[in-house]
Protein backbone atom coordinates (compact mmCIF):
# COMPACT_ATOMS: atom_id res chain seq x y z
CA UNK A 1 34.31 352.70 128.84
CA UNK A 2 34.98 349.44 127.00
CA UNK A 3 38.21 348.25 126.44
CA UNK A 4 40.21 345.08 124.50
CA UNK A 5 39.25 343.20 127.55
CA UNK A 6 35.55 343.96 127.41
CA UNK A 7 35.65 342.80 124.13
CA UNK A 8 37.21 339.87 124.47
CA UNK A 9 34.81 338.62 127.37
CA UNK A 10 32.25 339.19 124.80
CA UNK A 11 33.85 337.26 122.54
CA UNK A 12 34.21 334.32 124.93
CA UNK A 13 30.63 334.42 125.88
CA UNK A 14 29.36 334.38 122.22
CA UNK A 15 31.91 331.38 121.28
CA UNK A 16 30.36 329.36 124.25
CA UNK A 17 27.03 329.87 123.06
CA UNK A 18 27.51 328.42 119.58
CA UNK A 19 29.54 325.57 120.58
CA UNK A 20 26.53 324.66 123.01
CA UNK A 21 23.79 325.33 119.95
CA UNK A 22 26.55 323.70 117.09
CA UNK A 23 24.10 320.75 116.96
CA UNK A 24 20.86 322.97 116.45
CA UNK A 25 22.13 325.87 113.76
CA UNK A 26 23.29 322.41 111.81
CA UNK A 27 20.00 320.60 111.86
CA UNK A 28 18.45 324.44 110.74
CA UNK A 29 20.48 324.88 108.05
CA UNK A 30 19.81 321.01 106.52
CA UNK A 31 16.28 322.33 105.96
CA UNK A 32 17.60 324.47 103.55
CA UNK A 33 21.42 324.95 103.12
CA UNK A 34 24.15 322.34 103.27
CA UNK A 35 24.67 321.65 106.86
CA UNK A 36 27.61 323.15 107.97
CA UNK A 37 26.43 327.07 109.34
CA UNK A 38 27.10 325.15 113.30
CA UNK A 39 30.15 323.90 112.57
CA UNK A 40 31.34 327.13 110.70
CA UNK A 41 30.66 328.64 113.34
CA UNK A 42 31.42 327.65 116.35
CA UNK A 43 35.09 327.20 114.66
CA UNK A 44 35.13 330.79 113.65
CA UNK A 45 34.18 332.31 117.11
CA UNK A 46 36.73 329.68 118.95
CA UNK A 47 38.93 331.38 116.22
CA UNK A 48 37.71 334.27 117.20
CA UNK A 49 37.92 334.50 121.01
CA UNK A 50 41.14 332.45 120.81
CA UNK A 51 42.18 335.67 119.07
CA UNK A 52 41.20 338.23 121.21
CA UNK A 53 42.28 336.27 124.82
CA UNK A 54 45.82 335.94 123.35
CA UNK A 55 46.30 339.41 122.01
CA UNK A 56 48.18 342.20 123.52
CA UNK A 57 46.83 344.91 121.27
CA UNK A 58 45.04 347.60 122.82
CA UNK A 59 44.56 349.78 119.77
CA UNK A 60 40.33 348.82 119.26
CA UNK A 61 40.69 349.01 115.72
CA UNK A 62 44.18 346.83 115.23
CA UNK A 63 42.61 344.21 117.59
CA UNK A 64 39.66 344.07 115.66
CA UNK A 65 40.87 343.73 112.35
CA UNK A 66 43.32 340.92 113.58
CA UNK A 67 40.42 338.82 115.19
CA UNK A 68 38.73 339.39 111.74
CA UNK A 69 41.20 337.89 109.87
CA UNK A 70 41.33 335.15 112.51
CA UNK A 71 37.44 334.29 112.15
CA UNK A 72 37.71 334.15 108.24
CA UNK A 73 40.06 331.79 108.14
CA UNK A 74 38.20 329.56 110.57
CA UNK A 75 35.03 330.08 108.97
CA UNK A 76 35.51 329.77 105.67
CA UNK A 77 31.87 330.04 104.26
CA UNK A 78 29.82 332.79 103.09
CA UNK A 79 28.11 333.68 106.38
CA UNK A 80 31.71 333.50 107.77
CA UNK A 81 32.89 336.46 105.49
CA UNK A 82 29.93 338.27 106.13
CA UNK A 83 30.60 338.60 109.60
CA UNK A 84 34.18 339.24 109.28
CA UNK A 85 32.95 342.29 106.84
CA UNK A 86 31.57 343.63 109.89
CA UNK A 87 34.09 343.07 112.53
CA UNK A 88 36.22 345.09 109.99
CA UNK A 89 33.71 347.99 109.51
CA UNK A 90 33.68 347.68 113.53
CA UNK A 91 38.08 348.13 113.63
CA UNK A 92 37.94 350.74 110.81
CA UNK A 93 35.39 352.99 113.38
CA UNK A 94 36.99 352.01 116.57
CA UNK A 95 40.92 352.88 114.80
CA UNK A 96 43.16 354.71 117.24
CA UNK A 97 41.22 353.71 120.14
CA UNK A 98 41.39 352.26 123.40
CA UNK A 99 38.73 352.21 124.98
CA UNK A 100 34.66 352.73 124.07
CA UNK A 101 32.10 354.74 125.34
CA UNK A 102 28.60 353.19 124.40
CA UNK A 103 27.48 355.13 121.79
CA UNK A 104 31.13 354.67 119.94
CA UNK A 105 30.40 351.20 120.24
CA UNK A 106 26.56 351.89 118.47
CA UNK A 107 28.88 353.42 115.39
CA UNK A 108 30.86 350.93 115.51
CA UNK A 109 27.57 348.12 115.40
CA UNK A 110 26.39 350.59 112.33
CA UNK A 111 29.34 350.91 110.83
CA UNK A 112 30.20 347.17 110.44
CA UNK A 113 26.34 346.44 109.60
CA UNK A 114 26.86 349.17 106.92
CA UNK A 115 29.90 347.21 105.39
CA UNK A 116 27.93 343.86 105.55
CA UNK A 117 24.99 345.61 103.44
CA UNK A 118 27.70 346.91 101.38
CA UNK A 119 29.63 343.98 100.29
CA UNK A 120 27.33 341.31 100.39
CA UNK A 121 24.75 343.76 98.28
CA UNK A 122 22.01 342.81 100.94
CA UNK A 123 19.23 344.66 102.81
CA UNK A 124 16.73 343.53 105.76
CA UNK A 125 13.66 341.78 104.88
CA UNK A 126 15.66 339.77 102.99
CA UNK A 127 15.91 336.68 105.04
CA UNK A 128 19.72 336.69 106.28
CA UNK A 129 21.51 337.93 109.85
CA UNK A 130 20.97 341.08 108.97
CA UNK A 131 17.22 340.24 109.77
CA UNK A 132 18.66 339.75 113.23
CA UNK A 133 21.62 342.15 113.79
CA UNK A 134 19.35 345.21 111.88
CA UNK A 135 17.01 345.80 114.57
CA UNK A 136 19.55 344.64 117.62
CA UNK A 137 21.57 347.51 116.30
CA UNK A 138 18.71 350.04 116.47
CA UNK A 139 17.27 349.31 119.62
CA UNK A 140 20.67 349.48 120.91
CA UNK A 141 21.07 353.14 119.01
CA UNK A 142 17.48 354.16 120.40
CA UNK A 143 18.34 353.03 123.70
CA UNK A 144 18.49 356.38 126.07
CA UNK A 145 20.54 356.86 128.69
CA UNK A 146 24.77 355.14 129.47
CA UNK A 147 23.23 351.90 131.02
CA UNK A 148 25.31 349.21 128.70
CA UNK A 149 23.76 345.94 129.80
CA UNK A 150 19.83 347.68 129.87
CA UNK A 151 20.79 348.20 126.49
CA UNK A 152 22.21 345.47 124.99
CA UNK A 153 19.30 343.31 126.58
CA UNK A 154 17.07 345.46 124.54
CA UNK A 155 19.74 344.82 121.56
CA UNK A 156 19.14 341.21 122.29
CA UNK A 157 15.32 341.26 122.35
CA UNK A 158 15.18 343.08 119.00
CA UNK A 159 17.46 340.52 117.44
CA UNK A 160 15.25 337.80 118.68
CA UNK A 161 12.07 339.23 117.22
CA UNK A 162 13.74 339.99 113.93
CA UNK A 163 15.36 336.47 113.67
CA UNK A 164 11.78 334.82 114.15
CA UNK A 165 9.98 337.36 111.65
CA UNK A 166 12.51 335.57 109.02
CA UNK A 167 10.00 332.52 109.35
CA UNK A 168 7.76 334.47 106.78
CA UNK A 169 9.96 335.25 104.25
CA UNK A 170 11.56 333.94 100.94
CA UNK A 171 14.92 333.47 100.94
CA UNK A 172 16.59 335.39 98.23
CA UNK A 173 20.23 334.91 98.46
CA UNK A 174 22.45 332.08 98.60
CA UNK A 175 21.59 328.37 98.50
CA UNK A 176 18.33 328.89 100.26
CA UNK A 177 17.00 330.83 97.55
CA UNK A 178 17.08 327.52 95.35
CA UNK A 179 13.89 326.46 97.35
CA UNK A 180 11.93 329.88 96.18
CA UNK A 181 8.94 329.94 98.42
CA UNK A 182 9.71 326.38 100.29
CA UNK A 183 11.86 328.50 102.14
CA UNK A 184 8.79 330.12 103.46
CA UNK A 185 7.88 329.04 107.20
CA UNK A 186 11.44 328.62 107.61
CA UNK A 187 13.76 330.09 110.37
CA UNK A 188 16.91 331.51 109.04
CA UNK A 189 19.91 330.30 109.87
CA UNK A 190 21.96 333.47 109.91
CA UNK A 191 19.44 335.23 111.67
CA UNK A 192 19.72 333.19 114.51
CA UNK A 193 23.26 333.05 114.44
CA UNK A 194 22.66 336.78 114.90
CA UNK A 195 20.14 336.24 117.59
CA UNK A 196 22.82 334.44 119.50
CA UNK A 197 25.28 337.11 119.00
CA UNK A 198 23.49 339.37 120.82
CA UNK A 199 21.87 337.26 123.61
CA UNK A 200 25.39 335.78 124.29
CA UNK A 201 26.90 339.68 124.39
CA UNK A 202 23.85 340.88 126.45
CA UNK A 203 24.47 337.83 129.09
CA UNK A 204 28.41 339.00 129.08
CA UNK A 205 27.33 342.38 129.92
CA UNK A 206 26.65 341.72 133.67
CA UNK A 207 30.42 341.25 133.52
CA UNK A 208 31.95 344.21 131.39
């Protein structure tokens, strides 16, 4: 069963991982955005593990939603409030508990998907994260038995095969889509943002 702690090892992991590739998701997103998707975020997962290593909140959902708000108002940028939408669908499904078994925590990874898709009126295919975090999230669904780290590897794999499928599609959404089919050929951004998610959480699962 996961708890807060779990969670915020995670957290620690994945903020590590984009201050070490801050350099790279910045040079990525000059191709076709404005620059700043490294710098976003490695200050809204610093935000965000700074969050979650300080809190004493053991209520899943609470602590989530806190560390949400945290990460928003480090990241301020659209990517930024599209992963804060799913951190919150991720609290909403994980309210009034304390710990996680793994297949809450695959509700929980639809749930806040869901919301993203929701809010930002955005669908895979479409050349954003959810090209990424789509596919992690159903491998990790489809994954059979209670072994967490087999399956968040396999999470992990599917994210990395989704973020590099982006490279032959047109952006549609945001600045990106300005460039029309220059954006073809292209790796997304977001995607790998949500590639690194899920290697970095897949690496901190030998620990939780």
């Amino acid at each position: 069963m996961l708890t807060k702690s779990d969670f915020a090892k995670a957290f620690a992991r994945v903020a590590d991982t984009m201050a070490k590739h801050k350099d790279y998701l910045v040079k990525l997103d000059q191709v076709n955005g404005d620059g700043d998707l490294g710098l976003s975020m490695d200050s809204g997962f610093g935000a965000l593990a700074d969050c979650a290593g300080r809190s004493d909140e053991t209520d899943l959902g609470r602590f989530l939603m806190k560390c949400s708000q945290a990460f928003n108002e480090a990241a301020p940028s659209s990517l930024g409030t599209i992963i804060s939408f799913g951190l919150v669908g991720m609290a909403k499904s994980l309210k009034g508990k304390e710990t996680a078994s793994r297949e809450q925590l695959g509700a929980a990874l639809d749930a806040g998907i869901t919301l993203i898709m929701d809010r930002a009126g955005s669908k895979p295919g479409e050349k954003t994260i959810l090209d990424s975090l789509v596919p992690a999230k159903d491998a990790f669904l489809a994954c059979p038995g209670d072994d967490l780290k087999r399956c968040l590897e396999a999470a992990a794999k599917a994210a990395a095969s989704g973020a590099e499928a982006t490279r032959a599609m047109r952006s549609v959404h945001g600045r990106a889509a300005y460039y029309g089919d220059k954006s073809i050929g292209v790796l997304d951004g977001g995607a790998e943002v949500g590639r690194l998610i899920f290697e970095s959480i897949a690496k901190a699962g030998t620990d939780i």
